[in-house]
PDB file of N, CA and C in Angstrom:
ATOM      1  N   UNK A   1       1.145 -70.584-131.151  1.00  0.00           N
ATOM      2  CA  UNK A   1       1.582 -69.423-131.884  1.00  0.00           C
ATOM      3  C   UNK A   1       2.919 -68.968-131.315  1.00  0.00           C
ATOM      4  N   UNK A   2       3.695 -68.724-132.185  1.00  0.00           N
ATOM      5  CA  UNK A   2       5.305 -68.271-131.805  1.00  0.00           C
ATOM      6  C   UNK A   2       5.444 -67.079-132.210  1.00  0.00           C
ATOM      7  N   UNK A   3       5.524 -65.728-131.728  1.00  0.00           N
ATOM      8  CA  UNK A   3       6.324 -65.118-131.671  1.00  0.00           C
ATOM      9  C   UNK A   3       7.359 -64.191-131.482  1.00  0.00           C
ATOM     10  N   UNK A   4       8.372 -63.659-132.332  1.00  0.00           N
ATOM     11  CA  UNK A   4       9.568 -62.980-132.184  1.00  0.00           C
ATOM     12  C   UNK A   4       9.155 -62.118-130.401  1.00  0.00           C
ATOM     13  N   UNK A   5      10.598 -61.614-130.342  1.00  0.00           N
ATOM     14  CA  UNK A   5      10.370 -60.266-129.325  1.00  0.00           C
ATOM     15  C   UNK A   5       9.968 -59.210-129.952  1.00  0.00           C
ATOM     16  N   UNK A   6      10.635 -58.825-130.988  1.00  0.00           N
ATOM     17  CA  UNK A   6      10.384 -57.600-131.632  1.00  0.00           C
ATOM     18  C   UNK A   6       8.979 -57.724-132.097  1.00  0.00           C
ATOM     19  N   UNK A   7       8.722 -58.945-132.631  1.00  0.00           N
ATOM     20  CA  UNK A   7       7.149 -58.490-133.536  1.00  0.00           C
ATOM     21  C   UNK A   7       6.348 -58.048-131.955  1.00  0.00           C
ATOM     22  N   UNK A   8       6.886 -58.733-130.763  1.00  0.00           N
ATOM     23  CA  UNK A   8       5.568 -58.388-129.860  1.00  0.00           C
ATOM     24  C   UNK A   8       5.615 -57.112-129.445  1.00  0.00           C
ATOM     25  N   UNK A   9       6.952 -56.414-129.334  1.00  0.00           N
ATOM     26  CA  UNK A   9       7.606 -55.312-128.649  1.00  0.00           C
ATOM     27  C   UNK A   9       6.433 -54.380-129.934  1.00  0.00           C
ATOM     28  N   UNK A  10       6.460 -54.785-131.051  1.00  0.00           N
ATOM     29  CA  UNK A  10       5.754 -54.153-132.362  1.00  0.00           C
ATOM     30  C   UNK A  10       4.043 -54.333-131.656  1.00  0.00           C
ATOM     31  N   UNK A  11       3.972 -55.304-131.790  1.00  0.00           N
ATOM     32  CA  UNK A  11       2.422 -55.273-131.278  1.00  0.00           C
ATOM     33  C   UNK A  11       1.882 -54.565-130.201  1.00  0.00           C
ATOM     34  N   UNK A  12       2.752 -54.916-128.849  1.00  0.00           N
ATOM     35  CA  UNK A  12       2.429 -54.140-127.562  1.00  0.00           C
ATOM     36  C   UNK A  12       2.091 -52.527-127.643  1.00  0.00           C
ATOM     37  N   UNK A  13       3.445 -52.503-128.793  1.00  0.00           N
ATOM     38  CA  UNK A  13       3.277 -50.274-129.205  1.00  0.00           C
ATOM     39  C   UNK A  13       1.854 -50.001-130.130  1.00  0.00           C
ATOM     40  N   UNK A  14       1.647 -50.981-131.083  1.00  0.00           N
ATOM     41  CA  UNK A  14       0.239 -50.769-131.796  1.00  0.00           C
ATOM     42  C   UNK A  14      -1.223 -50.594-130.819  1.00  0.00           C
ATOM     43  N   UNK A  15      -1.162 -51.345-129.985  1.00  0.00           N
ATOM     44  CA  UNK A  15      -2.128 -52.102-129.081  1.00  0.00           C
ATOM     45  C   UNK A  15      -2.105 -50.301-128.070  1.00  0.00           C
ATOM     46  N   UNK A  16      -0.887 -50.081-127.224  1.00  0.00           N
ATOM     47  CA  UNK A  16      -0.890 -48.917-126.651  1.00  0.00           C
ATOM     48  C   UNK A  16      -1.529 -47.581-127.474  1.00  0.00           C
ATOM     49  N   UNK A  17      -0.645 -47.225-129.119  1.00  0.00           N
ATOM     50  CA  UNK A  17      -1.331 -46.279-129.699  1.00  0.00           C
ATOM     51  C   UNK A  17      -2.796 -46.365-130.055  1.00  0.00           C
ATOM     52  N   UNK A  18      -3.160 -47.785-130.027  1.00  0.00           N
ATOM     53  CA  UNK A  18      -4.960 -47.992-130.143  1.00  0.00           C
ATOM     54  C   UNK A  18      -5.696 -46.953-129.170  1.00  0.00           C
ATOM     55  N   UNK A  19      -4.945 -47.702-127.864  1.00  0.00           N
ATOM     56  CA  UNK A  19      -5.701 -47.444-126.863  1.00  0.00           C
ATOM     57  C   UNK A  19      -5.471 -45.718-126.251  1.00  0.00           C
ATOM     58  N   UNK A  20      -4.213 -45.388-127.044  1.00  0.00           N
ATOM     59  CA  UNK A  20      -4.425 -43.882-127.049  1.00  0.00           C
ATOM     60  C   UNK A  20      -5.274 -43.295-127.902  1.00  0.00           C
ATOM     61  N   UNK A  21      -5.325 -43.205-128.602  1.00  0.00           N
ATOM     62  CA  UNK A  21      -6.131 -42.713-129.815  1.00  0.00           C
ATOM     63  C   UNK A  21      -7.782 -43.083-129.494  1.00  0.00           C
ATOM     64  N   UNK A  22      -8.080 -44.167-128.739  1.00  0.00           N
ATOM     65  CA  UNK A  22      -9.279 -44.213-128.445  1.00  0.00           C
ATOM     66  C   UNK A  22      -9.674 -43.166-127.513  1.00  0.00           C
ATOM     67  N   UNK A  23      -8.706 -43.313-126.361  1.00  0.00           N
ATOM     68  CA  UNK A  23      -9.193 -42.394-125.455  1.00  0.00           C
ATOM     69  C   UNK A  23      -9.272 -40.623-126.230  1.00  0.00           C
ATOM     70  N   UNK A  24      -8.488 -40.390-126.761  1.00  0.00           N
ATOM     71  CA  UNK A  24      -7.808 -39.422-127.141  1.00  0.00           C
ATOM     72  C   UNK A  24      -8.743 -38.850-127.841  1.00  0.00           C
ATOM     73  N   UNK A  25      -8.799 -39.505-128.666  1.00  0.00           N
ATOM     74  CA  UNK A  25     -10.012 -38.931-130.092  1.00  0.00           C
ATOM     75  C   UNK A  25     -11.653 -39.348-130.305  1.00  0.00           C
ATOM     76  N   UNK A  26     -11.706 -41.062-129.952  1.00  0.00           N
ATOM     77  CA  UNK A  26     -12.750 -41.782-129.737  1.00  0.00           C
ATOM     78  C   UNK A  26     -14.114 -41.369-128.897  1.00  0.00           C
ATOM     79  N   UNK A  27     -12.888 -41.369-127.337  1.00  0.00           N
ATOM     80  CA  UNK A  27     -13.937 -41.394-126.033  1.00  0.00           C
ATOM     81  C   UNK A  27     -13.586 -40.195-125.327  1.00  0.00           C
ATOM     82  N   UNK A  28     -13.603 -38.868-125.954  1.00  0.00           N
ATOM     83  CA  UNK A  28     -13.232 -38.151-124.931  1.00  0.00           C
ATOM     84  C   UNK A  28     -14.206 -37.905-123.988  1.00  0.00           C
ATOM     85  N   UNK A  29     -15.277 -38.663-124.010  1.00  0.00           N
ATOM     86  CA  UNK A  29     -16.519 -38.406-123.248  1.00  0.00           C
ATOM     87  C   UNK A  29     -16.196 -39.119-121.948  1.00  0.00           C
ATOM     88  N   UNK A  30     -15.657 -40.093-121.786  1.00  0.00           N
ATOM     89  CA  UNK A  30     -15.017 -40.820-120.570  1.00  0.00           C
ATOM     90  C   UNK A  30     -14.225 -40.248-120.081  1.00  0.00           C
ATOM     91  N   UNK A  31     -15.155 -39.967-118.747  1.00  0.00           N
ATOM     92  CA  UNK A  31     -13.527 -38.826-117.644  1.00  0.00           C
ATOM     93  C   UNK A  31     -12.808 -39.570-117.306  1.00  0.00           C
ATOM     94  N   UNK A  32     -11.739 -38.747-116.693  1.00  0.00           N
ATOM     95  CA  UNK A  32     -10.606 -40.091-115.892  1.00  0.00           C
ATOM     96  C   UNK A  32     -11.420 -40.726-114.872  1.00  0.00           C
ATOM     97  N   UNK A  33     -11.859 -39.962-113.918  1.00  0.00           N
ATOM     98  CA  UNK A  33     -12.682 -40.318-112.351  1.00  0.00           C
ATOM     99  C   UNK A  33     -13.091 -41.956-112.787  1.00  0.00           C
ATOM    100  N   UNK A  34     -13.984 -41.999-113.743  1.00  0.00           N
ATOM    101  CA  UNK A  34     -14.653 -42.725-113.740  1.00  0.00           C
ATOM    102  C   UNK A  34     -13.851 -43.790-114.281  1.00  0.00           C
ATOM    103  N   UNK A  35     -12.935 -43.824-115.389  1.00  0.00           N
ATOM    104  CA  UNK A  35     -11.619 -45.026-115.517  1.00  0.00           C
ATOM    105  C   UNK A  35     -11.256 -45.126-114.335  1.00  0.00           C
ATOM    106  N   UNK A  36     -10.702 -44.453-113.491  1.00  0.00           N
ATOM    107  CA  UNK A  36      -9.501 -44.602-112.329  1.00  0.00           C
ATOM    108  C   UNK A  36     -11.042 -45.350-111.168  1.00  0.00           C
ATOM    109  N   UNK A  37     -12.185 -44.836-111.025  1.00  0.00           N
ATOM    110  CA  UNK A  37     -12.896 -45.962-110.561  1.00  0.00           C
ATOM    111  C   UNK A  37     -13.412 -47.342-111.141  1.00  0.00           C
ATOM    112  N   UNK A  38     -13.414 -47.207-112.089  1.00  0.00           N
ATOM    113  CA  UNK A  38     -13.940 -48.940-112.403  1.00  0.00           C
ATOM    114  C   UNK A  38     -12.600 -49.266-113.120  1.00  0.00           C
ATOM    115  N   UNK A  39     -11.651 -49.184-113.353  1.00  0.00           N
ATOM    116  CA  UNK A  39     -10.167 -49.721-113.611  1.00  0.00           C
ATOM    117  C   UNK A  39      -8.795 -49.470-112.754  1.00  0.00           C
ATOM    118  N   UNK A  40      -8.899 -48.756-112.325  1.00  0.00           N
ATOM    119  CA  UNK A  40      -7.769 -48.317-111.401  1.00  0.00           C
ATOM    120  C   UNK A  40      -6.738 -47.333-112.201  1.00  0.00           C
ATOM    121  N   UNK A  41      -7.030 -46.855-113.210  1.00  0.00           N
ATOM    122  CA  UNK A  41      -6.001 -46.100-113.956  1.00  0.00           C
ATOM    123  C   UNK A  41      -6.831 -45.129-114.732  1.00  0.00           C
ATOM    124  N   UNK A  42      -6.027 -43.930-114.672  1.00  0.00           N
ATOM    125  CA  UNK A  42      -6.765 -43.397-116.326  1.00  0.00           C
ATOM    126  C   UNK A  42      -5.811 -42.457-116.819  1.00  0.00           C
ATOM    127  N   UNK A  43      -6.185 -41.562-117.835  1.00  0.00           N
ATOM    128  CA  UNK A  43      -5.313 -40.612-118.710  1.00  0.00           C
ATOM    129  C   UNK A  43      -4.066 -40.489-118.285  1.00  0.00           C
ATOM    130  N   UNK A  44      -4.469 -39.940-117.022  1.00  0.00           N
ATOM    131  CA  UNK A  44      -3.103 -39.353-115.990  1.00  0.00           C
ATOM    132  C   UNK A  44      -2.374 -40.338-115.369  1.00  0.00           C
ATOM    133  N   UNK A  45      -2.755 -41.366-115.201  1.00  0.00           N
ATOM    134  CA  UNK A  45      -1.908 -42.942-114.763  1.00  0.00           C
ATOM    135  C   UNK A  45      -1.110 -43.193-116.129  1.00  0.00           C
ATOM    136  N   UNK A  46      -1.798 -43.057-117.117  1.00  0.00           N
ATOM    137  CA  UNK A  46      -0.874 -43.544-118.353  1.00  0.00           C
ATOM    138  C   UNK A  46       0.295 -42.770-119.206  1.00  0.00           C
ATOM    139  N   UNK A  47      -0.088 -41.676-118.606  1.00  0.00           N
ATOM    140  CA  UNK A  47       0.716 -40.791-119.566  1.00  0.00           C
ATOM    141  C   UNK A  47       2.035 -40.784-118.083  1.00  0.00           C
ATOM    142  N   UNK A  48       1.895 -41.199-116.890  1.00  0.00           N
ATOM    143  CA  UNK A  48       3.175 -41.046-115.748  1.00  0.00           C
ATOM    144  C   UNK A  48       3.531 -42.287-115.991  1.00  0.00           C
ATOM    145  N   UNK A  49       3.330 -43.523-116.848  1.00  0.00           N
ATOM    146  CA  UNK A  49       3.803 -44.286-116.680  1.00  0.00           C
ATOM    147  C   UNK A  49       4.701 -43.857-118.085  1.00  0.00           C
ATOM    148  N   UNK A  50       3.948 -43.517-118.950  1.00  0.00           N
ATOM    149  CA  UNK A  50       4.634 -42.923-120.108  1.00  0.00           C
ATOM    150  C   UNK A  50       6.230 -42.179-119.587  1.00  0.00           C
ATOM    151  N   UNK A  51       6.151 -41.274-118.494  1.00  0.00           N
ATOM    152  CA  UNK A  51       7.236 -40.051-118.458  1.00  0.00           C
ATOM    153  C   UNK A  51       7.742 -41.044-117.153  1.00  0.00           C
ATOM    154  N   UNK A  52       7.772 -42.397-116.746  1.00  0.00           N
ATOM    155  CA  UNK A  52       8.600 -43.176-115.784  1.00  0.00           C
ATOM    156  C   UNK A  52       9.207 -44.198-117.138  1.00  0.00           C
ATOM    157  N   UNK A  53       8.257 -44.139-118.103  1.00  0.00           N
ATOM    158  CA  UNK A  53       9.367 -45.291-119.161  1.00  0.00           C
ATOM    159  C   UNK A  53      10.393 -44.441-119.876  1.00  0.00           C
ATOM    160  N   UNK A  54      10.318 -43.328-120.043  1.00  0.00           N
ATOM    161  CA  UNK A  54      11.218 -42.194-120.491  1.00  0.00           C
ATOM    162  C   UNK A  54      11.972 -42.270-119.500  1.00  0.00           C
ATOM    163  N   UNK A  55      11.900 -41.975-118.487  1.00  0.00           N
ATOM    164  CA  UNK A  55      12.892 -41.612-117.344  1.00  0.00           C
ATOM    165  C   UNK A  55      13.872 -43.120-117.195  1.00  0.00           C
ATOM    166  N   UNK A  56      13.461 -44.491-117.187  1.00  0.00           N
ATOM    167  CA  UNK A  56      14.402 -45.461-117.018  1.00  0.00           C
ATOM    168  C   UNK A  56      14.979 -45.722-118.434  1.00  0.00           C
ATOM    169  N   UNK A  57      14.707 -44.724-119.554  1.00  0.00           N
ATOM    170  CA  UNK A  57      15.518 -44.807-120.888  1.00  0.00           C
ATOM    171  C   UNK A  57      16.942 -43.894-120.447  1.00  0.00           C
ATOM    172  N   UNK A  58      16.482 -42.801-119.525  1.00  0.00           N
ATOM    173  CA  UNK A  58      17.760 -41.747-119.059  1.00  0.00           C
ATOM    174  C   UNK A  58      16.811 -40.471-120.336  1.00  0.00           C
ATOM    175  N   UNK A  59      15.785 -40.396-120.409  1.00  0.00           N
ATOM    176  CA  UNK A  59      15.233 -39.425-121.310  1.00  0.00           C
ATOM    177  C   UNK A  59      14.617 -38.475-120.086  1.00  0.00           C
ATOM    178  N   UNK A  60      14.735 -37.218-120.503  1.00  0.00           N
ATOM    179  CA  UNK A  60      14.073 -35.972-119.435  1.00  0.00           C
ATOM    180  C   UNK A  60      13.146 -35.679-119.834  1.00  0.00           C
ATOM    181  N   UNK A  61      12.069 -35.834-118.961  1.00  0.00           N
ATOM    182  CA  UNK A  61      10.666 -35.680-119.399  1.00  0.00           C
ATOM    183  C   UNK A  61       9.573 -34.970-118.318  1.00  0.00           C
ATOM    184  N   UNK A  62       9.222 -33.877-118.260  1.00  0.00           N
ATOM    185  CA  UNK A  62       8.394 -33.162-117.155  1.00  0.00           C
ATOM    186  C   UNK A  62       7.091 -33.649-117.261  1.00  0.00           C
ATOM    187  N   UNK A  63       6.750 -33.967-116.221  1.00  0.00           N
ATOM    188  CA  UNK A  63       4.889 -34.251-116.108  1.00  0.00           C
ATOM    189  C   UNK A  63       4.093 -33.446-117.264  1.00  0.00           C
ATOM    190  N   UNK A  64       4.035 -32.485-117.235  1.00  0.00           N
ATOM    191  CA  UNK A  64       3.203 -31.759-118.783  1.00  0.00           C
ATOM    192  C   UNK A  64       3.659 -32.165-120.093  1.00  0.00           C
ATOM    193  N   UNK A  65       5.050 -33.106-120.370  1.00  0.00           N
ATOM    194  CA  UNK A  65       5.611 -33.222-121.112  1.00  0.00           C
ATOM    195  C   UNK A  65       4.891 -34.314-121.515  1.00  0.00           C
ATOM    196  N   UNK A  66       4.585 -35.118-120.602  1.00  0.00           N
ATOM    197  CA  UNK A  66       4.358 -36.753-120.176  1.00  0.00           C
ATOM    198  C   UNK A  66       2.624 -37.008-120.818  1.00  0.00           C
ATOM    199  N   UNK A  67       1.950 -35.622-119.983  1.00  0.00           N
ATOM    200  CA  UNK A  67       0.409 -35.465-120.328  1.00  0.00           C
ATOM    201  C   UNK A  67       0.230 -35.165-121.461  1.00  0.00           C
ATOM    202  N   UNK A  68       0.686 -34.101-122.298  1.00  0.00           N
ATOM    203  CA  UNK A  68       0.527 -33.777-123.728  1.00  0.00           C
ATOM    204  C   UNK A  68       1.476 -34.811-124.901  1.00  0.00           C
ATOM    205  N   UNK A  69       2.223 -36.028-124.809  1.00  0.00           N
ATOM    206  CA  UNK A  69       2.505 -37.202-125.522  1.00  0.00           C
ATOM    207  C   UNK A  69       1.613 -37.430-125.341  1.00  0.00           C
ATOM    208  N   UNK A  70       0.751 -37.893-123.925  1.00  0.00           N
ATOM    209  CA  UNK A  70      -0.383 -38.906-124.286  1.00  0.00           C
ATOM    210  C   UNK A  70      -1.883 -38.247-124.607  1.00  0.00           C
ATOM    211  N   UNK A  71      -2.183 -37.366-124.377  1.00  0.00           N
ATOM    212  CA  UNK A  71      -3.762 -36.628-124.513  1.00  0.00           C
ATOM    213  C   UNK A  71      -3.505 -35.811-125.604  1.00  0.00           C
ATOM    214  N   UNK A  72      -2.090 -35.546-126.203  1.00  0.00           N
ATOM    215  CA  UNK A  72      -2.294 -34.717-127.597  1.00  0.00           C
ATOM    216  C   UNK A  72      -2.387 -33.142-128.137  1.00  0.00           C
ATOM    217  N   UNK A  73      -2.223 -32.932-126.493  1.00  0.00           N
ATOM    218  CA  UNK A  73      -2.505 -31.749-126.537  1.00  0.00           C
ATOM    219  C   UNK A  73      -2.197 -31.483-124.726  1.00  0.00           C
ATOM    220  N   UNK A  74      -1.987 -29.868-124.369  1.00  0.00           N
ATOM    221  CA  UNK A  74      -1.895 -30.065-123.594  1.00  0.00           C
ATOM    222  C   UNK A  74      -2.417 -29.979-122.358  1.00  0.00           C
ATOM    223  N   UNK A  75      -2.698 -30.803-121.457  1.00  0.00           N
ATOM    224  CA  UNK A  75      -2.956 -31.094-120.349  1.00  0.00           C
ATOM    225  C   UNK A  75      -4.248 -30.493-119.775  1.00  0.00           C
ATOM    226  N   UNK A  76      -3.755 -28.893-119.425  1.00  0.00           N
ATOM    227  CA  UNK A  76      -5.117 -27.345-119.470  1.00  0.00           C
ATOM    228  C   UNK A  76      -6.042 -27.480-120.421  1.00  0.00           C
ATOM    229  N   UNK A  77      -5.252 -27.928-121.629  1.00  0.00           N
ATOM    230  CA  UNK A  77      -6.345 -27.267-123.111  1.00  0.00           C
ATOM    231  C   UNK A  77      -7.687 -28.092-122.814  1.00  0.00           C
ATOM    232  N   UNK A  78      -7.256 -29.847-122.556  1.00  0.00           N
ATOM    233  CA  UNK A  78      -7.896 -31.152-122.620  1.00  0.00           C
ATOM    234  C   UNK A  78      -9.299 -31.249-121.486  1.00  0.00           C
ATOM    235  N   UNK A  79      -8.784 -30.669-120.426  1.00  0.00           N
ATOM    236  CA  UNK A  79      -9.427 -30.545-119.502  1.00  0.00           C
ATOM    237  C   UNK A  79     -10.089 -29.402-119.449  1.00  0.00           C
ATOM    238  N   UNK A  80     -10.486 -28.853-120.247  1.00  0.00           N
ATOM    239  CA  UNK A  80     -10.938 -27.700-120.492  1.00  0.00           C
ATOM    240  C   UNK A  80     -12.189 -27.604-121.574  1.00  0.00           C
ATOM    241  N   UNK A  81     -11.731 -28.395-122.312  1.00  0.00           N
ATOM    242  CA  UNK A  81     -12.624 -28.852-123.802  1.00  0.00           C
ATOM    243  C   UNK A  81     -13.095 -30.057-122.781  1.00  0.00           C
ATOM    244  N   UNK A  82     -13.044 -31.247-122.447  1.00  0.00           N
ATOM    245  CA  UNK A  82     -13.650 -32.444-122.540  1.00  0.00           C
ATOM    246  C   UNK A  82     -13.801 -32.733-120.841  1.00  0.00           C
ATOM    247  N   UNK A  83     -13.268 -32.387-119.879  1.00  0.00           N
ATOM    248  CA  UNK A  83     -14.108 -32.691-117.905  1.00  0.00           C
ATOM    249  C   UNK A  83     -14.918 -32.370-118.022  1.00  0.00           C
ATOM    250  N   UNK A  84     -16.053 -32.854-117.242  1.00  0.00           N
ATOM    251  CA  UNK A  84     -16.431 -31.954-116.456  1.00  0.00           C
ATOM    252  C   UNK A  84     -16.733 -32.320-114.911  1.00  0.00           C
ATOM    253  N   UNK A  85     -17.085 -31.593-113.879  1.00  0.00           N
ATOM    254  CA  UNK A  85     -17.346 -31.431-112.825  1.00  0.00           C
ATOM    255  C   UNK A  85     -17.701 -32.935-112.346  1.00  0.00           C
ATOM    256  N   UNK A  86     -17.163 -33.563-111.406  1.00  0.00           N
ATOM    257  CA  UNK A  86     -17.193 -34.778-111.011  1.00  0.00           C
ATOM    258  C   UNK A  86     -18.652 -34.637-110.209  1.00  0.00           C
ATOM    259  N   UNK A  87     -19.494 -35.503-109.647  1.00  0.00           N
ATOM    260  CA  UNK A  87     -20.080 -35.347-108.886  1.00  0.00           C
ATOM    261  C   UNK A  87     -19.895 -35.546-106.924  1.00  0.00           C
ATOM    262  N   UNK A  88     -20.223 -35.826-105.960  1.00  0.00           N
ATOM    263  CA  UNK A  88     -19.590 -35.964-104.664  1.00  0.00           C
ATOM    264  C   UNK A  88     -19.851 -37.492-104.441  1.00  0.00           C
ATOM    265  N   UNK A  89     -20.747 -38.420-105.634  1.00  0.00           N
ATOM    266  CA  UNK A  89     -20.502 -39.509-105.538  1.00  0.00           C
ATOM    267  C   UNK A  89     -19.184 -40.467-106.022  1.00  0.00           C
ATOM    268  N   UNK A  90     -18.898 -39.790-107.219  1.00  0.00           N
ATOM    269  CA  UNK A  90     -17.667 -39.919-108.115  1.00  0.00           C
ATOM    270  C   UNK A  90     -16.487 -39.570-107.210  1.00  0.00           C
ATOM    271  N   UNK A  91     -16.342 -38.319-106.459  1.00  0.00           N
ATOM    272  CA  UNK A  91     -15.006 -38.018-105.911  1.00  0.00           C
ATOM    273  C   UNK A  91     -14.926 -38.932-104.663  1.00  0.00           C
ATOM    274  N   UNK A  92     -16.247 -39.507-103.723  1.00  0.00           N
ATOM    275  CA  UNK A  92     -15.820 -40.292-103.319  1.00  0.00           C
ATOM    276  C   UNK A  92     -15.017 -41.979-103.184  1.00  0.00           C
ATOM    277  N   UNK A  93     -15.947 -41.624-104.387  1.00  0.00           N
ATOM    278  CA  UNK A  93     -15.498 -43.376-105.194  1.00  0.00           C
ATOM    279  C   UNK A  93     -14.088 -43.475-105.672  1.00  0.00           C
ATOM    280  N   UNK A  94     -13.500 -42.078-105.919  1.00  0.00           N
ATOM    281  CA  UNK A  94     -12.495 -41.740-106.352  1.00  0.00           C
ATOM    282  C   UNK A  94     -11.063 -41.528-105.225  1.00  0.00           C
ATOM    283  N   UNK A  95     -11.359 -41.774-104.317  1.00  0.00           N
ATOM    284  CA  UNK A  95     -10.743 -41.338-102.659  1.00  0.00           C
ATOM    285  C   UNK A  95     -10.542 -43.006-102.361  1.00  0.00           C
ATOM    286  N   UNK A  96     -11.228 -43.952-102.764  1.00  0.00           N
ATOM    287  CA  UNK A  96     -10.855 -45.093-102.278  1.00  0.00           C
ATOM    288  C   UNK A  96     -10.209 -45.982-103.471  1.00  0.00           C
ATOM    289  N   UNK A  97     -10.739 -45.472-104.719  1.00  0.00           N
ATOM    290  CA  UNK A  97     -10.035 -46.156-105.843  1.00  0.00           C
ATOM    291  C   UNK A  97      -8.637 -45.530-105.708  1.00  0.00           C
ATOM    292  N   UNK A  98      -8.112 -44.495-106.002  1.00  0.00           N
ATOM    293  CA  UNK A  98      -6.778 -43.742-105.626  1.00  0.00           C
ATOM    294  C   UNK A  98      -5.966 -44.622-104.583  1.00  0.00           C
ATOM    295  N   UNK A  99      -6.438 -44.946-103.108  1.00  0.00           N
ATOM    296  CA  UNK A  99      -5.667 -45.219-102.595  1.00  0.00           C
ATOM    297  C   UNK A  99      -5.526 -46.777-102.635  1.00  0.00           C
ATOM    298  N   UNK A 100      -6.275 -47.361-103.239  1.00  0.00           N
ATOM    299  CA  UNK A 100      -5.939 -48.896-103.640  1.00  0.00           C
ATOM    300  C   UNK A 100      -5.219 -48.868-104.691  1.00  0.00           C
ATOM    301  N   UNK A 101      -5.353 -48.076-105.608  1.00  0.00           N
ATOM    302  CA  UNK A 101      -4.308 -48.193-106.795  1.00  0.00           C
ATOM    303  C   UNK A 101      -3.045 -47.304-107.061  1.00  0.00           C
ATOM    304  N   UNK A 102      -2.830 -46.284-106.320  1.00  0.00           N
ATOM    305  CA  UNK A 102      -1.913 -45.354-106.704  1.00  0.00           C
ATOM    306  C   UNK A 102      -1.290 -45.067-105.533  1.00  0.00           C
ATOM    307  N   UNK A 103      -1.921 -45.295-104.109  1.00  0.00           N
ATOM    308  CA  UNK A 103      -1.152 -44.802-102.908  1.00  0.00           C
ATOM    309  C   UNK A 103      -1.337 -42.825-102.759  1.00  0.00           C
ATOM    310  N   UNK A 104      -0.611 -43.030-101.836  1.00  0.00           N
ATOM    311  CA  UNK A 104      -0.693 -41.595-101.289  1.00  0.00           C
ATOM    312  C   UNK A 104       0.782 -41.165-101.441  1.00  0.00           C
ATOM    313  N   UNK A 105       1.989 -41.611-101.974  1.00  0.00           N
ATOM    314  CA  UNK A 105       3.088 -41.445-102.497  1.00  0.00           C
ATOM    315  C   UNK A 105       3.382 -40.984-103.892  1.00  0.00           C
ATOM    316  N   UNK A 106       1.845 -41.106-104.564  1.00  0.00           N
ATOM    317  CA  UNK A 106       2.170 -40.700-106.124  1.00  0.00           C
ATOM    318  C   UNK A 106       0.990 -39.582-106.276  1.00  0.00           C
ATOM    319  N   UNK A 107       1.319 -38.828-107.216  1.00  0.00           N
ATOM    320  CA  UNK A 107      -0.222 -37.988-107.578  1.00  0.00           C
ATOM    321  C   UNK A 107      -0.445 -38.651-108.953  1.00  0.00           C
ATOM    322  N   UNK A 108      -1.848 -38.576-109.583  1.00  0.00           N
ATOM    323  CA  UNK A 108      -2.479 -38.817-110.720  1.00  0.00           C
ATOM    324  C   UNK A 108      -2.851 -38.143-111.497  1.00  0.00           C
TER     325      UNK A 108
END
């Protein structure tokens, strides 16, 4: 199978808005904790990678700016309607997933 850049550059953005819209609208029942433990990423990993691909365009983009492109809303509202309370098994699981995937140089 061959193809173009653009059709993939096209596909890669379809494939991303999927996977927003799933989280977004689909699964809001899936906390981050629990993505960022069994994947290494979640809401808040995607939406900073979101406001670091803005930033190497030369586009100005604030972290709340970054969270409400990707969750739709913003940031407070989301976490407010759809967290809840992690448990002390989760935050630990969450203390070692963090620092294998994100370091202690970035917040999530």
């Amino acid at each position: 199978m061959s193809i173009d850049e653009q059709t993939q550059i096209e596909l890669e953005a379809a494939a991303f808005r999927r996977l927003q819209k799933h989280l977004m609208e689909d699964r809001t029942d899936v906390q981050n904790i629990d993505m960022m433990n069994l994947a290494g990423f979640c809401r808040n990993c995607l939406s900073r990678w979101y406001q670091e691909a803005a930033a190497e365009r030369g586009i100005e983009m604030s972290k709340d700016e970054g969270r409400e492109a990707f969750y739709g809303m913003p940031y407070g509202a989301w976490r407010d309607q759809y967290q809840t309370e992690a448990s002390e098994a989760q935050k630990q699981a969450f203390e070692v997933s963090f620092a294998e995937n994100v370091g202690t140089d970035k917040t999530s």
